[in-house]
PDB file of N, CA and C in Angstrom:
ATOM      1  N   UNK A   1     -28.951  -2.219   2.529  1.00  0.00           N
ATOM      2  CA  UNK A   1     -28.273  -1.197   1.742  1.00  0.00           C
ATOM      3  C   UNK A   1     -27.279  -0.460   2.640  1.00  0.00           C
ATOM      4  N   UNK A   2     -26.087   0.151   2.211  1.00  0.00           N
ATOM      5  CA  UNK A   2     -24.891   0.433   2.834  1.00  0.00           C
ATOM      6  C   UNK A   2     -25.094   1.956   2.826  1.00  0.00           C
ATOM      7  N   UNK A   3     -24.984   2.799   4.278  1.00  0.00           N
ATOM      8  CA  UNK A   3     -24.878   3.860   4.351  1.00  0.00           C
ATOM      9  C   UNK A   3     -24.007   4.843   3.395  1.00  0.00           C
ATOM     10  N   UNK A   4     -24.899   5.748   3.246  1.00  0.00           N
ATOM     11  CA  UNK A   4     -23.805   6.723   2.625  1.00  0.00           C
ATOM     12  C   UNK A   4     -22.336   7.044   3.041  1.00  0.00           C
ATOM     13  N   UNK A   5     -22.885   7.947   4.309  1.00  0.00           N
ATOM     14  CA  UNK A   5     -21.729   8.343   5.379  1.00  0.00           C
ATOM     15  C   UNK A   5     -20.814   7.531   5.410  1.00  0.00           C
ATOM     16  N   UNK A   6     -21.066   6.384   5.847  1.00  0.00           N
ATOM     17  CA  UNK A   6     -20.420   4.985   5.914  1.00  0.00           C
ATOM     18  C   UNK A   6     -19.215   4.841   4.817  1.00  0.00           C
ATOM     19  N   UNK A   7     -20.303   4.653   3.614  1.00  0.00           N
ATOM     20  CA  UNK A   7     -19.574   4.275   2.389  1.00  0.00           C
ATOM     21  C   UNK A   7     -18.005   5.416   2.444  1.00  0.00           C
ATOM     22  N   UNK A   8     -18.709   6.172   2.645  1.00  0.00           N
ATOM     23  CA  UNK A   8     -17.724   7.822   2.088  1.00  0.00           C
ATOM     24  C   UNK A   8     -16.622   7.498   2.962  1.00  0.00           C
ATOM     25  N   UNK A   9     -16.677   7.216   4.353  1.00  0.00           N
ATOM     26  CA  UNK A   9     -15.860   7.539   5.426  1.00  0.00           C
ATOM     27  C   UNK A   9     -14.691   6.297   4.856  1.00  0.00           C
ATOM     28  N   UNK A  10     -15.393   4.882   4.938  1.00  0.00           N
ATOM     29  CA  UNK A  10     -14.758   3.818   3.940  1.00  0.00           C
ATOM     30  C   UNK A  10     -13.625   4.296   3.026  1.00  0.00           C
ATOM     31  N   UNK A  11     -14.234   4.896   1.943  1.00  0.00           N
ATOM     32  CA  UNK A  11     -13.659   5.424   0.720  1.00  0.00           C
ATOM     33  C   UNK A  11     -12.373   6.386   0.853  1.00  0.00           C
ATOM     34  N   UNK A  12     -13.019   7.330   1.489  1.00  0.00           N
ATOM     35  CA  UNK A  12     -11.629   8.141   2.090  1.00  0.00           C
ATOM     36  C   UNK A  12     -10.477   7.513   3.131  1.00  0.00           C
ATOM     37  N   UNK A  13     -10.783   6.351   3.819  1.00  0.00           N
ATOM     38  CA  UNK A  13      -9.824   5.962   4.346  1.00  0.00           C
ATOM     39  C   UNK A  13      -8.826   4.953   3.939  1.00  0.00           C
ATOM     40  N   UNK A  14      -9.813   3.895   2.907  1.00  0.00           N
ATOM     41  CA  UNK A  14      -9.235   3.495   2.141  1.00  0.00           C
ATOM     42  C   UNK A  14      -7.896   4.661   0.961  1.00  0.00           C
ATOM     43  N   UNK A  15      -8.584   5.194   0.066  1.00  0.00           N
ATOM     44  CA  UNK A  15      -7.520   6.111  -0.494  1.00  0.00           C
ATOM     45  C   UNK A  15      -6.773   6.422   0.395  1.00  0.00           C
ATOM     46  N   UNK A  16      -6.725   7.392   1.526  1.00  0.00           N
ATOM     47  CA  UNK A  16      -5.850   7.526   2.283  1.00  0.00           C
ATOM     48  C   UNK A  16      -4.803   6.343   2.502  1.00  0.00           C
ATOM     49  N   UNK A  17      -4.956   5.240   2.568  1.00  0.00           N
ATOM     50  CA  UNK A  17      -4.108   4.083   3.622  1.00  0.00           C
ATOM     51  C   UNK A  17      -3.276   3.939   1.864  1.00  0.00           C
ATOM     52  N   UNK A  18      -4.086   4.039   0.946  1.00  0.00           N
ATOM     53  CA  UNK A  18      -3.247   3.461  -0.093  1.00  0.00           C
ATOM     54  C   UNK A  18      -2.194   4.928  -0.352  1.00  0.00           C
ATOM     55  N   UNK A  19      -2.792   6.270  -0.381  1.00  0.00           N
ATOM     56  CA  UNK A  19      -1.727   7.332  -0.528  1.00  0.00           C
ATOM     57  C   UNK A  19      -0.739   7.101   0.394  1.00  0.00           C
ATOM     58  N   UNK A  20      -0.611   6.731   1.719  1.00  0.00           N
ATOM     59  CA  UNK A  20       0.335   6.140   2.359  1.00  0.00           C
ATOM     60  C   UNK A  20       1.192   5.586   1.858  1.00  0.00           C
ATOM     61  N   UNK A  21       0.717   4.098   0.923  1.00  0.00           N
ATOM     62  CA  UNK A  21       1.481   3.582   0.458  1.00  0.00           C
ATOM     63  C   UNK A  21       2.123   3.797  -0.761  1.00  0.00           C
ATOM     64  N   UNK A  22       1.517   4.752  -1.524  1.00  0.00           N
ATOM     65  CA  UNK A  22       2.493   5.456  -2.312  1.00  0.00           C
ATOM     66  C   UNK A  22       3.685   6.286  -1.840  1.00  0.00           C
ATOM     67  N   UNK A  23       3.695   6.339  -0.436  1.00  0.00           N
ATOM     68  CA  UNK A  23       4.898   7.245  -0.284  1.00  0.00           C
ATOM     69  C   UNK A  23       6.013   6.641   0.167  1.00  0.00           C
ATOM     70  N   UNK A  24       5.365   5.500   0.884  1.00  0.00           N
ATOM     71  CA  UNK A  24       6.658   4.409   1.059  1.00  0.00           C
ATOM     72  C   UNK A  24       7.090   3.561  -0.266  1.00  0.00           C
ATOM     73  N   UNK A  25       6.258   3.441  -1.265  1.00  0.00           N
ATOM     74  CA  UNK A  25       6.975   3.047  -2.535  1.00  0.00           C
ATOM     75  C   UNK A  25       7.827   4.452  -3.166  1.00  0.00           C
ATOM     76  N   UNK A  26       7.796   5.840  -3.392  1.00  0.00           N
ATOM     77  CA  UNK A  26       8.399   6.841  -3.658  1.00  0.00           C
ATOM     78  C   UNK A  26      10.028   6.592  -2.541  1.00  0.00           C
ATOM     79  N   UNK A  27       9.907   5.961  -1.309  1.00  0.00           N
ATOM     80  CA  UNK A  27      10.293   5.829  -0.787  1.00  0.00           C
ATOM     81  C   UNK A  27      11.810   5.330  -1.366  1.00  0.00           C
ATOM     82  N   UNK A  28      11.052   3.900  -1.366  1.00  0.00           N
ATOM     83  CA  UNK A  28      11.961   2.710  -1.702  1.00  0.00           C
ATOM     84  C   UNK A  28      12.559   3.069  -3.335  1.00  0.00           C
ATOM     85  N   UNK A  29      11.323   3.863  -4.086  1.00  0.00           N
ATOM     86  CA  UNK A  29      11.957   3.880  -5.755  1.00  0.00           C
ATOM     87  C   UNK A  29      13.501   4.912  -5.442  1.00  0.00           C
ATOM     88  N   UNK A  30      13.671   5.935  -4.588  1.00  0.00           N
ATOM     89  CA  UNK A  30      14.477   6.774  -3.815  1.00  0.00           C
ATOM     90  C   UNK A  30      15.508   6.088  -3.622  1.00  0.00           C
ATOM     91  N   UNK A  31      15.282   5.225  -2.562  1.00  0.00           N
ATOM     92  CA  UNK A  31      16.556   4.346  -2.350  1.00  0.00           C
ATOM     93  C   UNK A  31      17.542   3.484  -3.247  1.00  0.00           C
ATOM     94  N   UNK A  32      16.783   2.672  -4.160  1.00  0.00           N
ATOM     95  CA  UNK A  32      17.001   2.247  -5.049  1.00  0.00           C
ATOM     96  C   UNK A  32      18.204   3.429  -5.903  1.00  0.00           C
ATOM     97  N   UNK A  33      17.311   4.080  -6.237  1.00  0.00           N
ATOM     98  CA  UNK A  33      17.988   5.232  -7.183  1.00  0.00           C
ATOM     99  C   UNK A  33      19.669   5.893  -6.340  1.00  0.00           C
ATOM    100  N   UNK A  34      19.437   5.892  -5.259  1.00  0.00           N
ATOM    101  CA  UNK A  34      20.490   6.683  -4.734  1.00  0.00           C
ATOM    102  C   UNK A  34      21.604   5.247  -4.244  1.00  0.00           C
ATOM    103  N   UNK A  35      21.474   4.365  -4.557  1.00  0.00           N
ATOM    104  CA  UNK A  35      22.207   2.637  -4.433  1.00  0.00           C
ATOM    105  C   UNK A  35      23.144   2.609  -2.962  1.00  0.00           C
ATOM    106  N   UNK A  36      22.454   2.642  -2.301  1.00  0.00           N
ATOM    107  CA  UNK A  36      22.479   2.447  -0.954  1.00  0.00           C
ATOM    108  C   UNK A  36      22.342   1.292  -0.041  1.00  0.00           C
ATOM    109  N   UNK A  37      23.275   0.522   0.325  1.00  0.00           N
ATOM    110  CA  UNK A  37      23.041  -0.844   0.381  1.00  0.00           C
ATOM    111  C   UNK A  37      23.767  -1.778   0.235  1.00  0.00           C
ATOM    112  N   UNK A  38      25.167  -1.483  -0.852  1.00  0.00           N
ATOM    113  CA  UNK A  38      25.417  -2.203  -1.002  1.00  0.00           C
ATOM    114  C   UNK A  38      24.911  -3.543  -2.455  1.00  0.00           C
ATOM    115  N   UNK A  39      25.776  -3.977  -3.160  1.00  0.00           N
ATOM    116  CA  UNK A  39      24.966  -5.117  -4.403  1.00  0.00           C
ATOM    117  C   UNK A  39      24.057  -5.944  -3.562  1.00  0.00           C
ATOM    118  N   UNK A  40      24.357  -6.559  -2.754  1.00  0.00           N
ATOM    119  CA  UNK A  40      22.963  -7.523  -1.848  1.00  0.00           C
ATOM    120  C   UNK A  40      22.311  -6.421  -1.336  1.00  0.00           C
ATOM    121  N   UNK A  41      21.814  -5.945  -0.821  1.00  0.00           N
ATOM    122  CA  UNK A  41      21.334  -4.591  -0.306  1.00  0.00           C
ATOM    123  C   UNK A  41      20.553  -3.918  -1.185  1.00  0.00           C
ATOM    124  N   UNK A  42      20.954  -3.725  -2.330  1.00  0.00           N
ATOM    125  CA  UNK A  42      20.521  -3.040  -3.607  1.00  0.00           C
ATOM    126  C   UNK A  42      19.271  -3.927  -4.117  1.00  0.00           C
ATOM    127  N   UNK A  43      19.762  -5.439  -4.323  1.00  0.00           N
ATOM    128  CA  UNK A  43      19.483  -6.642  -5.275  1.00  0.00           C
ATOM    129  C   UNK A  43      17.910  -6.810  -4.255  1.00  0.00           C
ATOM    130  N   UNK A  44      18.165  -6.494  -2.994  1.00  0.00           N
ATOM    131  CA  UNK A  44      16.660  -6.888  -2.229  1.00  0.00           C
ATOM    132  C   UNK A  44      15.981  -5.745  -1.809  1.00  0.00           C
ATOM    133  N   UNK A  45      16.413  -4.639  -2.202  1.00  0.00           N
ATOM    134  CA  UNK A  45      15.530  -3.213  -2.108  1.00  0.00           C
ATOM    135  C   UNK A  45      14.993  -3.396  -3.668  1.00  0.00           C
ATOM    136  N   UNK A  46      15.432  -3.230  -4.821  1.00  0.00           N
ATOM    137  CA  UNK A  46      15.554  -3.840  -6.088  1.00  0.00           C
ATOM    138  C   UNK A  46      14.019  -4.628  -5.705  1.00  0.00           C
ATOM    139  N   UNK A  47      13.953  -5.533  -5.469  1.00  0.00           N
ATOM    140  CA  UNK A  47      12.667  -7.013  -5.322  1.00  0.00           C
ATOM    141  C   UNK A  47      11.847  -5.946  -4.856  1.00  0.00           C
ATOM    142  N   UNK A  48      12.172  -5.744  -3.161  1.00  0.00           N
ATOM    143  CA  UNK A  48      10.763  -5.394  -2.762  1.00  0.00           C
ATOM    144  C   UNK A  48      10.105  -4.265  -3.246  1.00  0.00           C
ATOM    145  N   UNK A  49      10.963  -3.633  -3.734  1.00  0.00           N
ATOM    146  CA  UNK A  49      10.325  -2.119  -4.627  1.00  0.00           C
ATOM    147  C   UNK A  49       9.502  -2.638  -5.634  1.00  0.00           C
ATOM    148  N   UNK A  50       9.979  -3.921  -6.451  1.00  0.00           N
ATOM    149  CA  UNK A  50       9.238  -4.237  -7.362  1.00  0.00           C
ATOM    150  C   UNK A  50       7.946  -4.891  -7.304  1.00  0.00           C
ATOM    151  N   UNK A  51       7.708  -5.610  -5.832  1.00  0.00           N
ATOM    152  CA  UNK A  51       6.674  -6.864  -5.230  1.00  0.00           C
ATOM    153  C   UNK A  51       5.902  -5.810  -4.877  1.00  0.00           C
ATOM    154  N   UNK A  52       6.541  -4.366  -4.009  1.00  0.00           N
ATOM    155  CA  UNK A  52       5.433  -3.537  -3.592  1.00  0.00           C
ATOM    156  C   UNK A  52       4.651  -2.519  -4.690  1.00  0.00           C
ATOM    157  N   UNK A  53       5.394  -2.546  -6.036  1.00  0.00           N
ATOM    158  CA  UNK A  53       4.834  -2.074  -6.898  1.00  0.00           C
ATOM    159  C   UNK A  53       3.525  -2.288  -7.472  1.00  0.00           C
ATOM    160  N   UNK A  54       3.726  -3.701  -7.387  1.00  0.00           N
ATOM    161  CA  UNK A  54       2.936  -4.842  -8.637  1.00  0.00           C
ATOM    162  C   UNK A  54       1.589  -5.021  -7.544  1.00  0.00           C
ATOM    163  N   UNK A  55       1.952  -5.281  -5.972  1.00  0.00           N
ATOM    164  CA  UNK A  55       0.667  -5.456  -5.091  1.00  0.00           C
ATOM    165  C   UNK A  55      -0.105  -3.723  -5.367  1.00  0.00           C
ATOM    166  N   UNK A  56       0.402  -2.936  -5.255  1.00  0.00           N
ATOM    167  CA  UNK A  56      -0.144  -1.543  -5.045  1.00  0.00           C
ATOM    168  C   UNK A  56      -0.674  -1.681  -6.847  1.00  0.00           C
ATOM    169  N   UNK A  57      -0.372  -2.238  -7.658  1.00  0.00           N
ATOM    170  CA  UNK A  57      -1.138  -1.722  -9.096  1.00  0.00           C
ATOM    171  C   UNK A  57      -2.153  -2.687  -8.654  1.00  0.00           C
ATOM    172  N   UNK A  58      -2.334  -3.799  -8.324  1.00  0.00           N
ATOM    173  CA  UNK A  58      -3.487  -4.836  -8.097  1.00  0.00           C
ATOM    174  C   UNK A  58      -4.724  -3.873  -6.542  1.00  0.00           C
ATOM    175  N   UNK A  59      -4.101  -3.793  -5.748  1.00  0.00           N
ATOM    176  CA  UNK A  59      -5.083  -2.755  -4.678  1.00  0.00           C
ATOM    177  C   UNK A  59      -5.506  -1.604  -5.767  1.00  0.00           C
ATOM    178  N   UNK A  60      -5.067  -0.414  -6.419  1.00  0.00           N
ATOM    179  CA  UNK A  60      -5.404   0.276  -7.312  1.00  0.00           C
ATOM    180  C   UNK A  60      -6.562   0.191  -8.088  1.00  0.00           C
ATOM    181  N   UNK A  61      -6.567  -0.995  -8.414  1.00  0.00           N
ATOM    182  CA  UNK A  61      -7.887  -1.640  -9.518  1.00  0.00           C
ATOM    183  C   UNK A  61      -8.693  -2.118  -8.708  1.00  0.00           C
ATOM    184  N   UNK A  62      -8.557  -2.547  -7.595  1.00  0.00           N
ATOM    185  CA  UNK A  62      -9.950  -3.060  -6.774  1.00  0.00           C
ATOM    186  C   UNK A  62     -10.201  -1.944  -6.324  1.00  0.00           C
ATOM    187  N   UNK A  63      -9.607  -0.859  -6.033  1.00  0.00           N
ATOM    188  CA  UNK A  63      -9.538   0.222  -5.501  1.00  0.00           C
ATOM    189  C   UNK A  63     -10.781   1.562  -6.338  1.00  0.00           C
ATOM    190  N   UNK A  64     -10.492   1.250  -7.187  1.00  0.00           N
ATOM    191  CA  UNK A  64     -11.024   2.287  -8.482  1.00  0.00           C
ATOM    192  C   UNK A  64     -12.622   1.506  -8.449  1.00  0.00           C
ATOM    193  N   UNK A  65     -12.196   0.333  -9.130  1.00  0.00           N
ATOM    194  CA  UNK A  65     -13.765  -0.613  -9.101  1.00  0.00           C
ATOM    195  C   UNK A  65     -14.566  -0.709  -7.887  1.00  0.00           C
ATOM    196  N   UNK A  66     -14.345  -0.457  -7.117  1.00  0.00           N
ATOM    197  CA  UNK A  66     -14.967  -0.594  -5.618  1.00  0.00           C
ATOM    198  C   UNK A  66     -15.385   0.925  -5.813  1.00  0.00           C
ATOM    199  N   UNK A  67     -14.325   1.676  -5.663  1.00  0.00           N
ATOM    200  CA  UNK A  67     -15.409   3.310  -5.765  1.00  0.00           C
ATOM    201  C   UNK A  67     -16.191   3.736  -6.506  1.00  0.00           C
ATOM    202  N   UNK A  68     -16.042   3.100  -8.145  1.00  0.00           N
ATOM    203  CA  UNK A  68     -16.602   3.275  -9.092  1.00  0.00           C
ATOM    204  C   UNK A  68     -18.357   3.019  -8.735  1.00  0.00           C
ATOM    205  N   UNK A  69     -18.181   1.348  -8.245  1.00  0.00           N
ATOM    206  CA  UNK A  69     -19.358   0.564  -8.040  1.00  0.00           C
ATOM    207  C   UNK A  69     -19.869   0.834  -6.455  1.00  0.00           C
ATOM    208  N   UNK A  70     -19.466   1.556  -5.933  1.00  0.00           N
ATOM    209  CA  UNK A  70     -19.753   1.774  -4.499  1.00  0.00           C
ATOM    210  C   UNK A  70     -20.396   0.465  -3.967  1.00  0.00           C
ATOM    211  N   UNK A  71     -19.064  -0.061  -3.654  1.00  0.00           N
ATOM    212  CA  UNK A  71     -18.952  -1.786  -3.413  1.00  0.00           C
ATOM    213  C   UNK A  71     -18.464  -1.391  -2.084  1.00  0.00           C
ATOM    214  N   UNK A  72     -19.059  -1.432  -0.741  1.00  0.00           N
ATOM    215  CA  UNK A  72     -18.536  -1.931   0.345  1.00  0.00           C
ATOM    216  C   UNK A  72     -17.394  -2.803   0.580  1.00  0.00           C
ATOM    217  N   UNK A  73     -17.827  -3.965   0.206  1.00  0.00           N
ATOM    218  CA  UNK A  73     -16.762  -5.236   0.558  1.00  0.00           C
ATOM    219  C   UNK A  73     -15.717  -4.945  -0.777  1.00  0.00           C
ATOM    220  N   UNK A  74     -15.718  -4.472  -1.514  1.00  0.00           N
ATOM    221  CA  UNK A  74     -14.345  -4.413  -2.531  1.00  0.00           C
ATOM    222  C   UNK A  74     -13.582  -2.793  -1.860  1.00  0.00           C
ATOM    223  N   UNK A  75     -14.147  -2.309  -1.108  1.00  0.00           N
ATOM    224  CA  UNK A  75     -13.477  -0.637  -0.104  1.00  0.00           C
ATOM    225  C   UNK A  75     -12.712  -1.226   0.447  1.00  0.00           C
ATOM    226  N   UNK A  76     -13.340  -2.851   1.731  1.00  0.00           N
ATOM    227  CA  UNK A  76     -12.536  -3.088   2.523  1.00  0.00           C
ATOM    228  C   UNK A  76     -11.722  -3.642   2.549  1.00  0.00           C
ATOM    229  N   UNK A  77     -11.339  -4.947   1.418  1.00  0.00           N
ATOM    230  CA  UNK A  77     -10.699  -5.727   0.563  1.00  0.00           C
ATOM    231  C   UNK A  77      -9.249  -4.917   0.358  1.00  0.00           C
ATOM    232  N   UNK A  78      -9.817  -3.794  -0.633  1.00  0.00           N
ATOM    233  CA  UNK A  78      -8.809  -2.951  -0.487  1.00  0.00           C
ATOM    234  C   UNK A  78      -7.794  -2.413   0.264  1.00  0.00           C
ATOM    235  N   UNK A  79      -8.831  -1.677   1.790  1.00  0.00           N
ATOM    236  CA  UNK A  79      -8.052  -1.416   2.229  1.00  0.00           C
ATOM    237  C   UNK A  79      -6.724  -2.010   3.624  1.00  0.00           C
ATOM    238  N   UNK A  80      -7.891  -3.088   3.540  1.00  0.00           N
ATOM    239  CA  UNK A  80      -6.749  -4.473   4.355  1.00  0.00           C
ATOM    240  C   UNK A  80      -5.889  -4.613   3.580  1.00  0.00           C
ATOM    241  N   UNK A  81      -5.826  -4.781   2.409  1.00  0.00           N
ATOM    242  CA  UNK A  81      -4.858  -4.954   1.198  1.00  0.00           C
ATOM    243  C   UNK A  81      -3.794  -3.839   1.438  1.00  0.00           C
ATOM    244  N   UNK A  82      -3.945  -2.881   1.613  1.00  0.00           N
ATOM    245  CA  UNK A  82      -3.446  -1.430   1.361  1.00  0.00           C
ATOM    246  C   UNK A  82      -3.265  -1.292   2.795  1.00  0.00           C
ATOM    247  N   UNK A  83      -3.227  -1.842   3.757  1.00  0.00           N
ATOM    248  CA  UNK A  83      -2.585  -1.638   5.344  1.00  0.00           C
ATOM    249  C   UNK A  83      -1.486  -3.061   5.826  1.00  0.00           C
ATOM    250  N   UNK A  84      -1.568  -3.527   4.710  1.00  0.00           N
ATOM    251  CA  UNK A  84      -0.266  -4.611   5.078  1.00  0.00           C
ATOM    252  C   UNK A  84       1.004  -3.833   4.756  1.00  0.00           C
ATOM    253  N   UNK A  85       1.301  -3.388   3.968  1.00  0.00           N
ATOM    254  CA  UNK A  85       2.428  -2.599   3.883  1.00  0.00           C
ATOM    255  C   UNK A  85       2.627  -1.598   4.551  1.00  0.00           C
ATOM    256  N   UNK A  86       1.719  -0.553   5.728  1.00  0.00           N
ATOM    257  CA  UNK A  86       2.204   0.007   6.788  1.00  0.00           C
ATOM    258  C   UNK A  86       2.556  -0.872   7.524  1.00  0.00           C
ATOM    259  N   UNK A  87       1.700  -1.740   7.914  1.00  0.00           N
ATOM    260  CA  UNK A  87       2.131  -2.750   8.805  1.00  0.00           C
ATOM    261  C   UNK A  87       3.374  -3.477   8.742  1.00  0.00           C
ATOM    262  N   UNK A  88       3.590  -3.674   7.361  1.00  0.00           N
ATOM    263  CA  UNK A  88       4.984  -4.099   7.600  1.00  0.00           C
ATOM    264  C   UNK A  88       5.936  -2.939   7.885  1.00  0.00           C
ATOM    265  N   UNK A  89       6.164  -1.908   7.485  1.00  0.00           N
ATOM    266  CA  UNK A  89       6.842  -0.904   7.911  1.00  0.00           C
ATOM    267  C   UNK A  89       6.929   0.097   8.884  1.00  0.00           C
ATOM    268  N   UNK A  90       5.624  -0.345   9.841  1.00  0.00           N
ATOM    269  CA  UNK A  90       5.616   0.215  10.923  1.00  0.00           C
ATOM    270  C   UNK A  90       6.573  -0.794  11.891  1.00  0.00           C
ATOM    271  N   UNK A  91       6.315  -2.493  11.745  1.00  0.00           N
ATOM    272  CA  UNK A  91       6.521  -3.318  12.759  1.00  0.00           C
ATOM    273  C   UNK A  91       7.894  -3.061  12.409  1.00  0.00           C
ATOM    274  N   UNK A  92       8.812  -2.623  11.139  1.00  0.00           N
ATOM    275  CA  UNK A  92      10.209  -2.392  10.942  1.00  0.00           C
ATOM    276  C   UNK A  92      10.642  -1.707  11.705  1.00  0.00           C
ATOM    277  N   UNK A  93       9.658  -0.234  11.718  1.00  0.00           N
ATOM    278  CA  UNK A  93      10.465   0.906  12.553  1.00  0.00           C
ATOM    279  C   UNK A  93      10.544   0.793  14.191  1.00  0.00           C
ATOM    280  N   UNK A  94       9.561   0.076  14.356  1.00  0.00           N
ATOM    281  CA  UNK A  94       9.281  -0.826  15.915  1.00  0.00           C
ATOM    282  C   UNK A  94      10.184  -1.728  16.328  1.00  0.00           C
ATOM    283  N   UNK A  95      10.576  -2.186  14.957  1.00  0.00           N
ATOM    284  CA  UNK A  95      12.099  -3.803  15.558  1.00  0.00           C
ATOM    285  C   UNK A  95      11.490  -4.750  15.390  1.00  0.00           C
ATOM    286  N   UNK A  96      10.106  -4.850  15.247  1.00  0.00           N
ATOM    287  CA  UNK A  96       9.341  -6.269  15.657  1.00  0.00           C
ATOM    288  C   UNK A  96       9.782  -7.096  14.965  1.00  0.00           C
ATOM    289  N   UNK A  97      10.260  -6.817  14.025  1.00  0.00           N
ATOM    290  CA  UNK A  97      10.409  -7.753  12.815  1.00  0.00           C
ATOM    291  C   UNK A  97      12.009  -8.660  13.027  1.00  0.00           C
ATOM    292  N   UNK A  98      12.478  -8.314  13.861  1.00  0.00           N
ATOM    293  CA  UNK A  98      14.102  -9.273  14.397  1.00  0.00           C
ATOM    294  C   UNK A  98      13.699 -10.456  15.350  1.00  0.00           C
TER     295      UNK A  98
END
């Protein structure tokens, strides 16, 4: 059986990593809106705003169901799920990504 503490600490870090990623999608919906970029520029802020939308509604629902069911392995699922997109935007602000 899975610690409480545990579970909780899980739970909150998970939400956390995903409130993260709501702010880099507020982010990108921003950019978009203010058309910055350029038509190619636009056309692929445009995509990934939309790819990071659709992954963040899918983390959301494992997200909810995992807390709901105080599911360990659907917390962590999540929140690996929900740390690829810092990760990609950290390794951006780093350069790694050239």
């Amino acid at each position: 059986m899975e610690s409480s503490a545990a579970l909780s600490w899980l739970r909150l870090a998970a939400w956390t990593v995903f409130a993260l990623d709501l702010v880099i999608l507020l982010q990108m919906v921003y950019a978009v809106a203010a058309g910055s970029g350029g038509p190619t520029g636009q056309a692929l802020l445009r995509g990934f705003t939309v790819m990071l939308a659709s992954g963040l509604a899918g983390i959301a629902v494992v997200l909810i169901a995992s807390s709901w069911k105080r599911s360990m392995i659907g917390l962590w699922i999540a929140l690996i799920c929900a740390a690829i997109p810092l990760l990609w935007v950290g390794a951006g602000m780093l350069g790694l990504g050239d």
